[in-house]
C-alpha atoms as a PDB file:
ATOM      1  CA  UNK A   1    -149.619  -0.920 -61.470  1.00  0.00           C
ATOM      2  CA  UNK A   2    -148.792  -4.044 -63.711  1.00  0.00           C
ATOM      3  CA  UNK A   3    -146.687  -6.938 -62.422  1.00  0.00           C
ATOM      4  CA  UNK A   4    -142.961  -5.601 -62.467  1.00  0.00           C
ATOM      5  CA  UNK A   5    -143.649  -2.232 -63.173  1.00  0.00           C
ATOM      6  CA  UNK A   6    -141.716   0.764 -61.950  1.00  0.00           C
ATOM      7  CA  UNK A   7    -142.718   3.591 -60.447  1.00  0.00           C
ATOM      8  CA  UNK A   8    -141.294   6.341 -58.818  1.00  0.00           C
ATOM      9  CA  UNK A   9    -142.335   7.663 -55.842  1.00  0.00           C
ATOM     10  CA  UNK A  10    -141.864  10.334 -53.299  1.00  0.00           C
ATOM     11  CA  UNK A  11    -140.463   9.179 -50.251  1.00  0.00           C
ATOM     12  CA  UNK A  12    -143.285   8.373 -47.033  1.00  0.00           C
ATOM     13  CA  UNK A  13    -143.252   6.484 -44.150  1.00  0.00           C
ATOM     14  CA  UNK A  14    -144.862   4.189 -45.588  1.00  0.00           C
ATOM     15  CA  UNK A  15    -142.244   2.362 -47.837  1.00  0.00           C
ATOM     16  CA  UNK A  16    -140.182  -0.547 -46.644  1.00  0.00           C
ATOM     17  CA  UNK A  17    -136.901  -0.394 -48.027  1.00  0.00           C
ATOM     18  CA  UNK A  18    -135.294  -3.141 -45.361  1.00  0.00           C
ATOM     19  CA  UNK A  19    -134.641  -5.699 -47.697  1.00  0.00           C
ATOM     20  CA  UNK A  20    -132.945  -3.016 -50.260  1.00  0.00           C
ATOM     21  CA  UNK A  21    -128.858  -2.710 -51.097  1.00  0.00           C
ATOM     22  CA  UNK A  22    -127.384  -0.622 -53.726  1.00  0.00           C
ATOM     23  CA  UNK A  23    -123.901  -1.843 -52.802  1.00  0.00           C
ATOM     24  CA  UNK A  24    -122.525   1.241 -51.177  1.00  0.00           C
ATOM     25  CA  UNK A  25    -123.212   0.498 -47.523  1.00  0.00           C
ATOM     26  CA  UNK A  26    -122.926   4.215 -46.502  1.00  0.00           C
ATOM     27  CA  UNK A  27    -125.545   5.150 -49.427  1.00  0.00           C
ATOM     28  CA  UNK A  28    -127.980   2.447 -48.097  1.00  0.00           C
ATOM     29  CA  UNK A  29    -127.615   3.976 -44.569  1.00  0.00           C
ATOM     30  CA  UNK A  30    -128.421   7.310 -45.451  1.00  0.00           C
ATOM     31  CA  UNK A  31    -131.439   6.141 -47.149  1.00  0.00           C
ATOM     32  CA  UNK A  32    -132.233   4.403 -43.305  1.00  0.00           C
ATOM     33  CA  UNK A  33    -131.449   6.684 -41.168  1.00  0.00           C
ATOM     34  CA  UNK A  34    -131.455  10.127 -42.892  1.00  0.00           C
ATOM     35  CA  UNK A  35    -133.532  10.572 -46.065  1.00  0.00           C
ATOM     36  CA  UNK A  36    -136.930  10.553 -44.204  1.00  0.00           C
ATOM     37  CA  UNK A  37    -135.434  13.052 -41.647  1.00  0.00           C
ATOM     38  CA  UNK A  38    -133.674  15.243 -44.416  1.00  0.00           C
ATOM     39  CA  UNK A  39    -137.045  15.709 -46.560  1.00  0.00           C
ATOM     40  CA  UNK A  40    -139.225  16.274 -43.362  1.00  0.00           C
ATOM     41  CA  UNK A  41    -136.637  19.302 -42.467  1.00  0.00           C
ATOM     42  CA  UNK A  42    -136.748  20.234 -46.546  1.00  0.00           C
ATOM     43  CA  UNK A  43    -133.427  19.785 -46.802  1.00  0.00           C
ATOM     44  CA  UNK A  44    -133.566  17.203 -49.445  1.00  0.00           C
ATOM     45  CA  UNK A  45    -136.001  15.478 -51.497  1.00  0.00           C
ATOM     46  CA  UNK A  46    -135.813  11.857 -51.783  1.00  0.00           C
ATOM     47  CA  UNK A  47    -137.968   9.412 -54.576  1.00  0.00           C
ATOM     48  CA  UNK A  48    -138.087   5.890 -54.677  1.00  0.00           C
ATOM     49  CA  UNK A  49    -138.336   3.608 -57.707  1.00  0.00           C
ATOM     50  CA  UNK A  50    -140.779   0.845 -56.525  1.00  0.00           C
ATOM     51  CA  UNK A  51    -141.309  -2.543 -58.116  1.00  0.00           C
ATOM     52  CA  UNK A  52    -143.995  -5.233 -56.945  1.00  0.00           C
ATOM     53  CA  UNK A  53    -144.363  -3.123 -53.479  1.00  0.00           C
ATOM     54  CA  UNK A  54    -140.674  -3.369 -53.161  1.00  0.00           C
ATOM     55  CA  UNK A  55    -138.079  -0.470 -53.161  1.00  0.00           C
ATOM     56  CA  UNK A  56    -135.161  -1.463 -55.957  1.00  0.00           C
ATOM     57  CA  UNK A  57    -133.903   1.982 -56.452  1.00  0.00           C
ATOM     58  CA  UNK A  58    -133.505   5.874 -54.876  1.00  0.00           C
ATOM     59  CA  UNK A  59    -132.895   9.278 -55.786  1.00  0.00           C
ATOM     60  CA  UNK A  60    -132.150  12.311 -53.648  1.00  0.00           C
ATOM     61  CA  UNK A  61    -132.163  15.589 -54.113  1.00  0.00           C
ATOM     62  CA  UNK A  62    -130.179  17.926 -51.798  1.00  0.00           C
ATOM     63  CA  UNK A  63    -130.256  21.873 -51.720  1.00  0.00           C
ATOM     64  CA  UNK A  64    -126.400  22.244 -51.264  1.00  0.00           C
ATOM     65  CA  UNK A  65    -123.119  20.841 -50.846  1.00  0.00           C
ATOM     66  CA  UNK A  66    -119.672  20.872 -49.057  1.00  0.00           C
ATOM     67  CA  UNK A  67    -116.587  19.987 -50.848  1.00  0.00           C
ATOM     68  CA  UNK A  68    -114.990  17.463 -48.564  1.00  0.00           C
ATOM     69  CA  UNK A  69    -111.000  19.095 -49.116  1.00  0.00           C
ATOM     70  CA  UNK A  70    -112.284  22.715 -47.884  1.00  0.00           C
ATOM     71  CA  UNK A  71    -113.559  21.488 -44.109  1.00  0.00           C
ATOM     72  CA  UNK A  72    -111.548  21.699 -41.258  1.00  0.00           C
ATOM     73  CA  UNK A  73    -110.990  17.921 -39.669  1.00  0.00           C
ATOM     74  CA  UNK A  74    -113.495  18.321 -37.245  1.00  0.00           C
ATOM     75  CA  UNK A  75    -116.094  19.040 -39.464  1.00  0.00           C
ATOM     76  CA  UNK A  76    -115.261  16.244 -42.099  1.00  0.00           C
ATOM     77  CA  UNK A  77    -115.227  13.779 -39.204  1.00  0.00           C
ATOM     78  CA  UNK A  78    -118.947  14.992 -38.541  1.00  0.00           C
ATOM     79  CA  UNK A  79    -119.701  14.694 -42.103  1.00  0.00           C
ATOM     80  CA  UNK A  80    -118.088  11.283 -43.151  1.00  0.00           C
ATOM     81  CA  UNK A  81    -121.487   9.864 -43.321  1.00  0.00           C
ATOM     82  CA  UNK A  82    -123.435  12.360 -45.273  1.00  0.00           C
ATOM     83  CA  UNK A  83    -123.079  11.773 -48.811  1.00  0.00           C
ATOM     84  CA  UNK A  84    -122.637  15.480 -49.590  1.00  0.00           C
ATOM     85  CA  UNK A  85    -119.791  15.443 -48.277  1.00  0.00           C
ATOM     86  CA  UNK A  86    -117.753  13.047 -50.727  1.00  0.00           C
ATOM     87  CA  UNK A  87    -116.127  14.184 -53.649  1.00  0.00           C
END
């Protein structure tokens, strides 16, 4: 891969994305704490655009959804951090 070239990639253990923001805090923390999880389970799929060795970008891929307005409280409390949940 040339200097500054993208690439996308899927997801692995192996990527650092620490030093990576996208400017919605509860985006960049699902990337953190849940993508690896979520594809491991195959509950989502996530890729990773990757410049110089560096993550600069992310797409997931999730097998369903829950519109936010149809849970009951206590389940939209539970999901307020899963970006499925937001509509």
């Amino acid at each position: 891969m040339s200097p500054g070239e993208l690439c996308l990639e899927r997801l692995g253990v192996d990527h650092d994305f620490s030093g990576f923001a996208c400017g919605i805090d509860a985006l960049d923390q699902w990337l953190r704490h849940h993508a690896l999880a979520a594809q491991q389970m195959d509950s989502a799929r996530t890729f990773v655009v990757v410049s110089d060795a560096r993550v600069v970008g992310y797409v997931s891929l999730i097998m369903g959804s829950v519109q936010r307005p149809t849970l009951r409280h206590v389940w939209s409390a539970a999901c307020r951090l899963t970006p499925s949940a937001w509509s």
